[in-house]
PDB file of N, CA and C in Angstrom:
ATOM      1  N   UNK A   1       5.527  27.042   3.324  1.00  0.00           N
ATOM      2  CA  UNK A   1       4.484  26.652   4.266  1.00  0.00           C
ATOM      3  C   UNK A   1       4.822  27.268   5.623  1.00  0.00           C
ATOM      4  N   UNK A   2       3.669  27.764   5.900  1.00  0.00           N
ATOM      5  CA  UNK A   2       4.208  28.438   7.903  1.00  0.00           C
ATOM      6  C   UNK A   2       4.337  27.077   8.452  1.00  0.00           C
ATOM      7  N   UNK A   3       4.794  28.090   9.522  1.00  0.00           N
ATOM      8  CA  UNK A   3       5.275  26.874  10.659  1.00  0.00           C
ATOM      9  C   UNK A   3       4.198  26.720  11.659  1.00  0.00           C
ATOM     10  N   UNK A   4       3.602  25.388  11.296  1.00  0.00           N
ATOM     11  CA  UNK A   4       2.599  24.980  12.523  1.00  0.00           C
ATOM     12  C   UNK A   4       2.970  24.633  13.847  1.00  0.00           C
ATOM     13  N   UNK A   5       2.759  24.454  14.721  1.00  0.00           N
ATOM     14  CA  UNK A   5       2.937  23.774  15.807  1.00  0.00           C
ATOM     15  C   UNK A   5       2.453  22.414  15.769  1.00  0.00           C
ATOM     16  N   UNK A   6       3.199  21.015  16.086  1.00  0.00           N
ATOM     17  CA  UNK A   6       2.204  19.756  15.789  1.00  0.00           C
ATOM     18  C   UNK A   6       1.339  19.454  16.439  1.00  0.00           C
ATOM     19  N   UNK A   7       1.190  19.823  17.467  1.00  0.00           N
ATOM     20  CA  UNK A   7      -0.239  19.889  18.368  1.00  0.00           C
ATOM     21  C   UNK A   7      -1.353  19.988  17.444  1.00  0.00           C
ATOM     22  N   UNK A   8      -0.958  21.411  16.895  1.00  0.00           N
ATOM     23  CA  UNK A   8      -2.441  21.851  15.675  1.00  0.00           C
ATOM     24  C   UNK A   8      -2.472  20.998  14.597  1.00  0.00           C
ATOM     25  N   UNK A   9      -1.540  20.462  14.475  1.00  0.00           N
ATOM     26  CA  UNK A   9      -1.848  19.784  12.886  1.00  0.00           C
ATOM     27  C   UNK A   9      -2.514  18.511  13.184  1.00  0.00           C
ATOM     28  N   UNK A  10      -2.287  17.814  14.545  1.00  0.00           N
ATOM     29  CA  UNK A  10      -2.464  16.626  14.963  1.00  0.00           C
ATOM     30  C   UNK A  10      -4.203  16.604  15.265  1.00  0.00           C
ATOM     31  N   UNK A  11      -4.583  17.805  15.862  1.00  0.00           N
ATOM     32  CA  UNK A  11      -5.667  18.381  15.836  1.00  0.00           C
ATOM     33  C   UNK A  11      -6.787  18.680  14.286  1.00  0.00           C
ATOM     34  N   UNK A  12      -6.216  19.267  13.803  1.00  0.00           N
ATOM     35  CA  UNK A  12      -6.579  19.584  12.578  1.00  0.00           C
ATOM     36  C   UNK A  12      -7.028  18.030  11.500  1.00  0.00           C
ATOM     37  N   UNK A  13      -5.316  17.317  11.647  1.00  0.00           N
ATOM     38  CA  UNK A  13      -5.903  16.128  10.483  1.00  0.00           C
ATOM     39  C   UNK A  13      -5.961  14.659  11.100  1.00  0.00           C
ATOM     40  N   UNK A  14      -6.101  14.817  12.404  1.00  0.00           N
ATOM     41  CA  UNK A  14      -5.785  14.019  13.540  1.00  0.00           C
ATOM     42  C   UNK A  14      -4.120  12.486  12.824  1.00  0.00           C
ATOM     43  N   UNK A  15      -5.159  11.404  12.961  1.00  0.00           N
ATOM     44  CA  UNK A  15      -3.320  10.511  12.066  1.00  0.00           C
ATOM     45  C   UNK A  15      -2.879  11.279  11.212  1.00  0.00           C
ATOM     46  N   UNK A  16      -3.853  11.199  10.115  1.00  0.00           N
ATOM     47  CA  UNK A  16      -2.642  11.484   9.157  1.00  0.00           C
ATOM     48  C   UNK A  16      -1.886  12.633   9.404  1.00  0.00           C
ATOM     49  N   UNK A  17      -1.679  13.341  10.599  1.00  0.00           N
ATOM     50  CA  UNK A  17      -0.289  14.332  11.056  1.00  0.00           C
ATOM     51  C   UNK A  17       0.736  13.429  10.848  1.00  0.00           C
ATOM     52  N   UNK A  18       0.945  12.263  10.594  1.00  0.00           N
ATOM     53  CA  UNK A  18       2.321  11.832  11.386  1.00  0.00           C
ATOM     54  C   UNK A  18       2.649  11.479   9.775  1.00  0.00           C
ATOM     55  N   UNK A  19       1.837  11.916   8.928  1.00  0.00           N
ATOM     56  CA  UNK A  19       2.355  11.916   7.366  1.00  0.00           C
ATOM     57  C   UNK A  19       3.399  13.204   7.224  1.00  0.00           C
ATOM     58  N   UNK A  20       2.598  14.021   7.384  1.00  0.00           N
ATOM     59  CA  UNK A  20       3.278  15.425   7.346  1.00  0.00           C
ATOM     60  C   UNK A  20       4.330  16.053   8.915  1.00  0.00           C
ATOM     61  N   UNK A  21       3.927  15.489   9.386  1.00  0.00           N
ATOM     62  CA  UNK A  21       5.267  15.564  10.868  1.00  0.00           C
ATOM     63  C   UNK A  21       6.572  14.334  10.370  1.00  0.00           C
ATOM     64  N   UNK A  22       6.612  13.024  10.134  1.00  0.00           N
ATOM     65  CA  UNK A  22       7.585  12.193  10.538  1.00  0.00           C
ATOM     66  C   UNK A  22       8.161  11.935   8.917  1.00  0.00           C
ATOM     67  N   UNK A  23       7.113  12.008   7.585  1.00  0.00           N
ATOM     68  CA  UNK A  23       7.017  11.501   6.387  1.00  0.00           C
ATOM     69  C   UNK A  23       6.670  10.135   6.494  1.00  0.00           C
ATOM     70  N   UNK A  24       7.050   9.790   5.354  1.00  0.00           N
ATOM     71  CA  UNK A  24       6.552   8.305   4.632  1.00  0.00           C
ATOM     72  C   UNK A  24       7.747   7.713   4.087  1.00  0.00           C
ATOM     73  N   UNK A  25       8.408   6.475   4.363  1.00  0.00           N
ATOM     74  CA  UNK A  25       9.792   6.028   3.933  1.00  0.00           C
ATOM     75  C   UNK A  25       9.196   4.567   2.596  1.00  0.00           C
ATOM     76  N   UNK A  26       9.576   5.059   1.533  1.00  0.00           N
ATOM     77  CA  UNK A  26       9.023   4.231   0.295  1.00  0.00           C
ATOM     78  C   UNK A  26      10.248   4.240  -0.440  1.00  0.00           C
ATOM     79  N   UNK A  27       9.634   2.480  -0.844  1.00  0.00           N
ATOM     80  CA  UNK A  27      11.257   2.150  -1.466  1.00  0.00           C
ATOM     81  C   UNK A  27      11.057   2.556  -3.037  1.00  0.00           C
ATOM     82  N   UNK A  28      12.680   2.667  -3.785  1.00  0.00           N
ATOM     83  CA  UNK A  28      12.134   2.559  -4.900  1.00  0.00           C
ATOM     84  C   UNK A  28      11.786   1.424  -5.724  1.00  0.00           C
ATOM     85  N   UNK A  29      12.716   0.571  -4.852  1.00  0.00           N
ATOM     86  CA  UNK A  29      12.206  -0.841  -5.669  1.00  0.00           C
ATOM     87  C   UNK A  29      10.870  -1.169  -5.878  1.00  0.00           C
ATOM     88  N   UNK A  30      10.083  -0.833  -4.642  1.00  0.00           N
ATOM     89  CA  UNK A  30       8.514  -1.282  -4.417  1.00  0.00           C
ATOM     90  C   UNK A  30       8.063  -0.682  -5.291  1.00  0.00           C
ATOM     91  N   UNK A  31       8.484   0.803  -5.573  1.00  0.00           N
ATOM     92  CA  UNK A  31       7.381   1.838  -6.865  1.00  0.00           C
ATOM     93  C   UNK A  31       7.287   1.150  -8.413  1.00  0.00           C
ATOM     94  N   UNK A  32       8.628   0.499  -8.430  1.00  0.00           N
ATOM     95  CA  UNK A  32       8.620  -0.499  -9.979  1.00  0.00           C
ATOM     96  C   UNK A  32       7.556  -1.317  -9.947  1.00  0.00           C
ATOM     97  N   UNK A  33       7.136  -1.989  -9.298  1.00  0.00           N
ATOM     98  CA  UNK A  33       6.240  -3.106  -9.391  1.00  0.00           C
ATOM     99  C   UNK A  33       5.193  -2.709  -9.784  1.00  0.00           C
ATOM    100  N   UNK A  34       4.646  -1.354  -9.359  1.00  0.00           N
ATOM    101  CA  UNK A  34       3.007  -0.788  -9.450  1.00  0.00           C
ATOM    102  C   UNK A  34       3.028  -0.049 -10.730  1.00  0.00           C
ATOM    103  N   UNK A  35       1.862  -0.312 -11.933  1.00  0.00           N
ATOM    104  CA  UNK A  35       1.379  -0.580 -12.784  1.00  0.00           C
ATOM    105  C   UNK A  35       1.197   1.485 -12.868  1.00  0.00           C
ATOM    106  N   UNK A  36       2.333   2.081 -12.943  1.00  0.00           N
ATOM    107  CA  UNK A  36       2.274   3.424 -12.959  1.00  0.00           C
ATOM    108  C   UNK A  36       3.297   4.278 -13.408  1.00  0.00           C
ATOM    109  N   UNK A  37       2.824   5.148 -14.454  1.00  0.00           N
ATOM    110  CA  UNK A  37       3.878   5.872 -15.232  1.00  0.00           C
ATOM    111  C   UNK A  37       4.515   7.250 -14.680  1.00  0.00           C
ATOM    112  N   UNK A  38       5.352   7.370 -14.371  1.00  0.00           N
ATOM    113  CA  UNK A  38       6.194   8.959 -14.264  1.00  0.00           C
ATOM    114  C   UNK A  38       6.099   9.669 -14.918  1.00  0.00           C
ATOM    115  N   UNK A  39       5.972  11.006 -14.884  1.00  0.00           N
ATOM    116  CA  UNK A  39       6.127  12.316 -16.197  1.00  0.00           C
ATOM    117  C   UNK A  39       7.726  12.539 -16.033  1.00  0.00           C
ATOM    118  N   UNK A  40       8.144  12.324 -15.182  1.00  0.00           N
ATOM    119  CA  UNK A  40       9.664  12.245 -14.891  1.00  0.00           C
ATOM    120  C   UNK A  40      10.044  11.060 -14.455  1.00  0.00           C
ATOM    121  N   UNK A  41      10.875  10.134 -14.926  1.00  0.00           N
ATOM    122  CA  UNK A  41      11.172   8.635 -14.131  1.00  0.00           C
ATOM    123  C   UNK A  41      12.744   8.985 -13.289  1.00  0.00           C
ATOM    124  N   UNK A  42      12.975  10.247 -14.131  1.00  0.00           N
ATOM    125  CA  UNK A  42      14.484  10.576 -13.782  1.00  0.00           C
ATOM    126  C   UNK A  42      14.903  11.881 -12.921  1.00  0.00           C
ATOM    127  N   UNK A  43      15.145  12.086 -12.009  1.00  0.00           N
ATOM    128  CA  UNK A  43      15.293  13.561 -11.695  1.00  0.00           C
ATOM    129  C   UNK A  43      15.660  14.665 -12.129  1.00  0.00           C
ATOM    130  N   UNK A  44      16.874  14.532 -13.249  1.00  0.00           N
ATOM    131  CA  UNK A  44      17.204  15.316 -14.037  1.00  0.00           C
ATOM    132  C   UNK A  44      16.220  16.035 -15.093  1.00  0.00           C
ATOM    133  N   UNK A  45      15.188  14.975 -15.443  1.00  0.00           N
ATOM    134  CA  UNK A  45      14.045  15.753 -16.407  1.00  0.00           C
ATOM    135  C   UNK A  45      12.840  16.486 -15.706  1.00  0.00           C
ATOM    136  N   UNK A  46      12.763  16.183 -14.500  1.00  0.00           N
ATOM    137  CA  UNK A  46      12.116  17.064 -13.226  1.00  0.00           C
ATOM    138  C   UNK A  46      12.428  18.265 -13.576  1.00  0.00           C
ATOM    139  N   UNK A  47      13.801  18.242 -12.740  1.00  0.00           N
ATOM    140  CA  UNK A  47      14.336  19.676 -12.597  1.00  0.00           C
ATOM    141  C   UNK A  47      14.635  20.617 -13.849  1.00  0.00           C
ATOM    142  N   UNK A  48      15.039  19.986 -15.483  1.00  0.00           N
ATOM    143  CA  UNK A  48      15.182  20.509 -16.207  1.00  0.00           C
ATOM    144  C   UNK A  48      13.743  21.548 -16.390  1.00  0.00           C
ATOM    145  N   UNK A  49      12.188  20.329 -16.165  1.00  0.00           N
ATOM    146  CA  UNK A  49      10.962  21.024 -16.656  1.00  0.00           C
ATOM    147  C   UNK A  49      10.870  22.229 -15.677  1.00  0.00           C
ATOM    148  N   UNK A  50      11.033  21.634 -14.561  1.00  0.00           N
ATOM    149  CA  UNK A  50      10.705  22.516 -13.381  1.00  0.00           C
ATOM    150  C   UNK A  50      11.477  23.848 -13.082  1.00  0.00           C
ATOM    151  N   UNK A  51      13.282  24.350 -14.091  1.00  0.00           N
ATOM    152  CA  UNK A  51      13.726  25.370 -13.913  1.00  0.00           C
ATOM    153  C   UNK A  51      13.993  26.061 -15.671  1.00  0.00           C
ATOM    154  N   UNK A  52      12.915  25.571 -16.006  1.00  0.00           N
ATOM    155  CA  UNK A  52      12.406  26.200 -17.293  1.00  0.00           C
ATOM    156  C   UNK A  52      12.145  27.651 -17.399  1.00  0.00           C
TER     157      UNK A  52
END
């Protein structure tokens, strides 16, 4: 990804910049609770698919 300046991005997607400038801090505990499956639950099967 180029390098924006955050001015422009703040411009561009006005809040939601501070998704893509600061991130999003999510627990993993909280992700268990929600009624949703992984194609990877594990990182290791990520990276295995992903350096295929």
């Amino acid at each position: 990804m180029p390098a924006v300046p955050a001015f422009v991005l703040k411009l561009i997607l006005g809040e939601m910049a501070v998704i893509v400038l600061e991130g999003v801090k999510v627990s993993a505990e909280k992700t268990k609770g929600i009624p949703f499956n992984f194609k990877y639950p594990e990182l290791k099967g990520a990276l295995e698919n992903l350096l295929r």
